[in-house]
C-alpha atoms as a PDB file:
ATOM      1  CA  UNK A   1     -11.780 -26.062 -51.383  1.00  0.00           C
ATOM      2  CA  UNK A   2     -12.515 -28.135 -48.831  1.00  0.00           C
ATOM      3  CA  UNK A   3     -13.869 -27.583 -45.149  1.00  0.00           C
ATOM      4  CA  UNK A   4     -11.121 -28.322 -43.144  1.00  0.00           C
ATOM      5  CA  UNK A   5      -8.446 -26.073 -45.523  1.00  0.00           C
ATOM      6  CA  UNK A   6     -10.204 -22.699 -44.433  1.00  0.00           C
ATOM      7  CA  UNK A   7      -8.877 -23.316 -40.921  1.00  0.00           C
ATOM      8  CA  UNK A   8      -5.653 -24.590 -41.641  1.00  0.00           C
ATOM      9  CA  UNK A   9      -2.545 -22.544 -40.334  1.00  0.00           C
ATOM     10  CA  UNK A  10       1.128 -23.207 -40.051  1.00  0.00           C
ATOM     11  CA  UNK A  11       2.833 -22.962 -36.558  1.00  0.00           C
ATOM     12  CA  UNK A  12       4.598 -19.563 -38.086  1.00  0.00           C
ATOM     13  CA  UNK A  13       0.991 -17.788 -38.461  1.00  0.00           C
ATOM     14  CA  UNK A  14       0.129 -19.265 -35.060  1.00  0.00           C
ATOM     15  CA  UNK A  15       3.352 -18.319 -33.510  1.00  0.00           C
ATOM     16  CA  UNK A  16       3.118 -14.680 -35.388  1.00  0.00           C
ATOM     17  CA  UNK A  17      -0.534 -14.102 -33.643  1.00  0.00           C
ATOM     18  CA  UNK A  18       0.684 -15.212 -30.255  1.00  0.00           C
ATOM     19  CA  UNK A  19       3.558 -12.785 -30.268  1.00  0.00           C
ATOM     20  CA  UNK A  20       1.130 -10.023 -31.345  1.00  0.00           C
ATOM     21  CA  UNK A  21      -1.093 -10.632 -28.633  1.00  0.00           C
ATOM     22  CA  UNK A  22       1.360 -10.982 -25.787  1.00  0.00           C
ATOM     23  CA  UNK A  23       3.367  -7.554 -27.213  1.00  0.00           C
ATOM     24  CA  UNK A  24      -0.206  -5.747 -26.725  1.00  0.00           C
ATOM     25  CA  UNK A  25      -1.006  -7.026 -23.664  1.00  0.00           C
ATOM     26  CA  UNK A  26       2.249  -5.989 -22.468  1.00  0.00           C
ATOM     27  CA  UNK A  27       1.882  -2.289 -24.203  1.00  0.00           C
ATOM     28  CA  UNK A  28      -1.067  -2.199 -22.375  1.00  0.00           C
ATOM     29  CA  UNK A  29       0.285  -2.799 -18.881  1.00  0.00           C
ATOM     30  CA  UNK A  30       3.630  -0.435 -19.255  1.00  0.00           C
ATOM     31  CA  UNK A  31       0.790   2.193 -20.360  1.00  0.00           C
ATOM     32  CA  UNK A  32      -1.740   1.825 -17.251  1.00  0.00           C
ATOM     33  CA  UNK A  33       1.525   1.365 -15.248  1.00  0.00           C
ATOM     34  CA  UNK A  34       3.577   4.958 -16.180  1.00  0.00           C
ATOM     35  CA  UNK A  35       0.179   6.438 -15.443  1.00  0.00           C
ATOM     36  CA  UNK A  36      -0.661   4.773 -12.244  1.00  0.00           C
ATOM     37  CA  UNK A  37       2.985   5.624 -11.044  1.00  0.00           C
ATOM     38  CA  UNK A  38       2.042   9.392 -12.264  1.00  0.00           C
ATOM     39  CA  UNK A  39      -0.484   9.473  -9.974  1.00  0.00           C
ATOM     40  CA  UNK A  40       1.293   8.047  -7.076  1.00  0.00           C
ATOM     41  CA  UNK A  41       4.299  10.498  -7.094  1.00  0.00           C
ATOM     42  CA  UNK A  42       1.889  13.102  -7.561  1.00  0.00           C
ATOM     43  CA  UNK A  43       0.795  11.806  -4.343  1.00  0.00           C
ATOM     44  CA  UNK A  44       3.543  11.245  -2.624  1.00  0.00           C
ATOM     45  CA  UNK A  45       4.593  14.914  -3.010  1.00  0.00           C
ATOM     46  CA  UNK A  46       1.471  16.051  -1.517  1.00  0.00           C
ATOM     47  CA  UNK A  47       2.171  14.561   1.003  1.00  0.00           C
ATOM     48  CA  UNK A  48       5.453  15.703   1.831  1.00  0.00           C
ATOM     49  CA  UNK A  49       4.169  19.407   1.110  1.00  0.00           C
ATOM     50  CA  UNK A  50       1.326  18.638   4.027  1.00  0.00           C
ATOM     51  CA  UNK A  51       3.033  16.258   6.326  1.00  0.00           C
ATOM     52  CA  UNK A  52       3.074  18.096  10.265  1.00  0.00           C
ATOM     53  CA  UNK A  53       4.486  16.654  13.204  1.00  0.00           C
ATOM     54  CA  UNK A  54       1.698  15.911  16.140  1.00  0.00           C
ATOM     55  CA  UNK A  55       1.124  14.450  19.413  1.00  0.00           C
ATOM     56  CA  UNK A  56      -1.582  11.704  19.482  1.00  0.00           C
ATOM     57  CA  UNK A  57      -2.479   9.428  21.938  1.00  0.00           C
ATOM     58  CA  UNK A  58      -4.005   6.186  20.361  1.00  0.00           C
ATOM     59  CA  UNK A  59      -7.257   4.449  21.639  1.00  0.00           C
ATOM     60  CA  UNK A  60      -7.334   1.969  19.145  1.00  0.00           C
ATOM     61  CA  UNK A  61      -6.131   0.406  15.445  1.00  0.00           C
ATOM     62  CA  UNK A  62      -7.902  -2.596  13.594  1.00  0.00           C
ATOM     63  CA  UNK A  63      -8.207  -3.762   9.863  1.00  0.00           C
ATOM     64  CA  UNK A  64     -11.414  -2.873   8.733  1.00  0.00           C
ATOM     65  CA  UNK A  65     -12.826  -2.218   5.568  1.00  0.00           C
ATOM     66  CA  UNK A  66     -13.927   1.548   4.997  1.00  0.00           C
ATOM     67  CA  UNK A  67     -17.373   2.451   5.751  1.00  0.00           C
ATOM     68  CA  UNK A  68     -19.399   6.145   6.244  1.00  0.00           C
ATOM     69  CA  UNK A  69     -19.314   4.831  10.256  1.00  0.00           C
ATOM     70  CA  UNK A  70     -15.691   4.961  10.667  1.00  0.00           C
ATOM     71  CA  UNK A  71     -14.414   7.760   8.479  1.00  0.00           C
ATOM     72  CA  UNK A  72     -15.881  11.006   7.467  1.00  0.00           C
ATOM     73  CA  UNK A  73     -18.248  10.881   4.641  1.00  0.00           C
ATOM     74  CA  UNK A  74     -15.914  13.663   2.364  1.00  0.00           C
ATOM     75  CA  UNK A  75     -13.026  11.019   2.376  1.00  0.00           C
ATOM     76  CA  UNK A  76     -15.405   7.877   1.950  1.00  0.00           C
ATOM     77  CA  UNK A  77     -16.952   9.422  -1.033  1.00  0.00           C
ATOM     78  CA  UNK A  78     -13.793  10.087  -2.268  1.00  0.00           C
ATOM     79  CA  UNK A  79     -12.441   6.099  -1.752  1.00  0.00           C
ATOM     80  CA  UNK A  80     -12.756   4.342  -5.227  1.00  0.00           C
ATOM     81  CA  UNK A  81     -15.161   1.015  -5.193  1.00  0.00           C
ATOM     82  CA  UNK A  82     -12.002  -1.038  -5.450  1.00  0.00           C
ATOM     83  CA  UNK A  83     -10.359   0.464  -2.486  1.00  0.00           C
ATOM     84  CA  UNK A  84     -13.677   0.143  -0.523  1.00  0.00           C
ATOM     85  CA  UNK A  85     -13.706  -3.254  -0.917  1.00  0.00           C
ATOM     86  CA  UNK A  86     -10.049  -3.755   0.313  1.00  0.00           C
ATOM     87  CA  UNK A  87      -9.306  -4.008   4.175  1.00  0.00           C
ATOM     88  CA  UNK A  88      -7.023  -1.013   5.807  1.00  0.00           C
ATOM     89  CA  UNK A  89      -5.176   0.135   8.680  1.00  0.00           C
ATOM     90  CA  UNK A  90      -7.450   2.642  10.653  1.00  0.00           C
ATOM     91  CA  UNK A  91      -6.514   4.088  14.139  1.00  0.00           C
ATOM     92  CA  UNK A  92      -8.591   6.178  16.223  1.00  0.00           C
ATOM     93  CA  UNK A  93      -6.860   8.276  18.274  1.00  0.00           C
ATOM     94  CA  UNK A  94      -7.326  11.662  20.018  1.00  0.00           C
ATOM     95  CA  UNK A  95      -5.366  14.763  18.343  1.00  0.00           C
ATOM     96  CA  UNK A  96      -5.299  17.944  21.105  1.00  0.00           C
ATOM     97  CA  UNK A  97      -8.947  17.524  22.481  1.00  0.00           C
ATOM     98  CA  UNK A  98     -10.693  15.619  19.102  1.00  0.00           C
ATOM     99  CA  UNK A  99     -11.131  11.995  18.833  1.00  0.00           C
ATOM    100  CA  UNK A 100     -10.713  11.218  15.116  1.00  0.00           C
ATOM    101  CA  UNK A 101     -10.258   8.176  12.940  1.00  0.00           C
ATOM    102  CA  UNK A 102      -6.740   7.699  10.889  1.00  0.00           C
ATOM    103  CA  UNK A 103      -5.338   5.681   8.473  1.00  0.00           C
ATOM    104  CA  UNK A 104      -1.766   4.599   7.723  1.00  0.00           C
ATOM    105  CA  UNK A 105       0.398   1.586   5.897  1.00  0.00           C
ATOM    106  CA  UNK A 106       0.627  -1.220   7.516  1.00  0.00           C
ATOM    107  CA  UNK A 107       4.674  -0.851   8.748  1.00  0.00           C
ATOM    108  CA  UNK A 108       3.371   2.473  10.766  1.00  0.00           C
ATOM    109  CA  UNK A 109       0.150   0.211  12.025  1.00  0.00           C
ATOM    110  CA  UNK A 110       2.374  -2.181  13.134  1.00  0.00           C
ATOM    111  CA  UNK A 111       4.418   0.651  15.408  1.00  0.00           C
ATOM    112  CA  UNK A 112       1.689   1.706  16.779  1.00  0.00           C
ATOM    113  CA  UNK A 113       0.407   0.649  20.237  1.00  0.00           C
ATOM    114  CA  UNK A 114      -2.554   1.420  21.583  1.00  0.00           C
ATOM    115  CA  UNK A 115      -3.574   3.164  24.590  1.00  0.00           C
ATOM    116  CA  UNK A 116       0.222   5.280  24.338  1.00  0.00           C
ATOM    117  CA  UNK A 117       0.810   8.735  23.074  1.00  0.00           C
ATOM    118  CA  UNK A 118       3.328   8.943  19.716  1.00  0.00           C
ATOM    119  CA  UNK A 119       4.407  11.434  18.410  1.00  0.00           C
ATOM    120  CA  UNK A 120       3.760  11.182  14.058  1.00  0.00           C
ATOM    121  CA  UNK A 121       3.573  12.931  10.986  1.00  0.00           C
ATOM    122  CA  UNK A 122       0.010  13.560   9.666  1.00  0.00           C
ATOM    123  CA  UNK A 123      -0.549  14.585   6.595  1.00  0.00           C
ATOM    124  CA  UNK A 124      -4.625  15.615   7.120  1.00  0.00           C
ATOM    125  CA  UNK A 125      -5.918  11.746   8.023  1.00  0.00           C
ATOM    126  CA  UNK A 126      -3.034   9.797   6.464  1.00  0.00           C
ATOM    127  CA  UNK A 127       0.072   9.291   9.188  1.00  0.00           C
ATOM    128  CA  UNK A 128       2.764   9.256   7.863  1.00  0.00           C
ATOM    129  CA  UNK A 129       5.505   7.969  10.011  1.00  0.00           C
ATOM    130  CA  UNK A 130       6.556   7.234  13.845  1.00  0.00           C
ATOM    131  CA  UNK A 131       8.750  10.192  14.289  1.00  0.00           C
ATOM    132  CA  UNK A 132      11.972   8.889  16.335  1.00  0.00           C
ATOM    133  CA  UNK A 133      11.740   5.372  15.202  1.00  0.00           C
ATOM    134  CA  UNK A 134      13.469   3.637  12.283  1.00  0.00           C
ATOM    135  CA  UNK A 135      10.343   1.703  10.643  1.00  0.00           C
ATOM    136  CA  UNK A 136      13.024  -0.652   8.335  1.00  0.00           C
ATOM    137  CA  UNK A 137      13.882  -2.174  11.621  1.00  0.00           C
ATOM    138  CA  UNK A 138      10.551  -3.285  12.740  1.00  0.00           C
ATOM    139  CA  UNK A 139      10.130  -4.983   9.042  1.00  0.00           C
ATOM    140  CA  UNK A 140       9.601  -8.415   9.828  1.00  0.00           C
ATOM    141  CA  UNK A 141      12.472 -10.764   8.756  1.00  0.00           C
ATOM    142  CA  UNK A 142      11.887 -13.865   6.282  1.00  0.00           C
ATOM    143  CA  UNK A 143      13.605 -17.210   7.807  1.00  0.00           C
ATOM    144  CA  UNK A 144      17.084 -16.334   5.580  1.00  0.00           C
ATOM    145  CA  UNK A 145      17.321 -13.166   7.318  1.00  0.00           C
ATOM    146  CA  UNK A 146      16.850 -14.774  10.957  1.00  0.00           C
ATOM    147  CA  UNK A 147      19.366 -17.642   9.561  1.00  0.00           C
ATOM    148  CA  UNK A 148      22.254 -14.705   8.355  1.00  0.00           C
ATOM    149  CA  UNK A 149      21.924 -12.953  11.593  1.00  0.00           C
ATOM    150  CA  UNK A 150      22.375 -16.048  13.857  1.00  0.00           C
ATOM    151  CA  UNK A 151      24.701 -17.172  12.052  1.00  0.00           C
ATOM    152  CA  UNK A 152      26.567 -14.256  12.251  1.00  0.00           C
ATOM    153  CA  UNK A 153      25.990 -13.994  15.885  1.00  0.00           C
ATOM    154  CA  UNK A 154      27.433 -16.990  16.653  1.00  0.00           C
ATOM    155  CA  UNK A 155      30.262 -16.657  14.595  1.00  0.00           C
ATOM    156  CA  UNK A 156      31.465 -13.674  16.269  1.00  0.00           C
ATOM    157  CA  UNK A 157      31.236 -15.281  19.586  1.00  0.00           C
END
């Protein structure tokens, strides 16, 4: 044998360990993916179970990362590194007479506006929604959308 026959392969056996690959990796990512979802509708109904309807009056919202300054140390401990390092929607407001620090998604940050009282659901830190206001509308449009609706304006008139 020579020294370039050892490494020899036909396009099947390179074609054969391709597909292998690629069917693993995908195995791989349906597995961490039924889990992750596992974990997020075991979320989600938690948060239905906990959700209560308050008054708040909101001093102020920004995207920050998450530091021990700007939300109690029980739920920073309990942020995972990768979330830490991620930026998110926190609000301080004042609930009754207690000025505490909030966090939501970004369609309910983008309701907000500071220095006005809302009325949300909180589910302990987390709000939930605007209650009284349809948060699909205030999605912002892509350019097709804003295209469909003038046109549609217009052709109505």
């Amino acid at each position: 044998m020579e020294k370039g026959e050892i490494l020899k392969m036909s396009v099947g056996d390179i074609l054969l360990i391709v597909t292998i690959v690629v069917v693993a990796v995908f195995g791989g990512l349906y597995y961490f993916n039924k889990k992750r979802m596992g974990k997020y509708m075991e979320a989600e109904s938690l948060i239905e179970n906990k959700k209560t309807v308050a008054s708040i009056y909101v001093i102020d919202k920004k995207y920050t990362r998450p530091t021990a300054d700007n939300l109690p140390k029980a739920v920073y401990e309990s942020i995972p590194t990768t979330g830490r390092m991620r930026k998110m929607a926190i609000v301080k407001a004042k609930v009754g007479p207690q000025i505490v620090t909030l966090m939501c998604d970004k369609n309910v940050f983008e309701a907000l506006t500071p220095k006005k009282t809302v009325k949300v659901e909180l589910a302990g830190i987390y709000i939930v929604s605007v209650v009284g206001l349809d948060l699909s509308k205030k999605k912002k449009k892509t350019f097709t959308e804003k295209m469909k609706l003038y046109i549609d304006k217009n052709k109505n008139s």
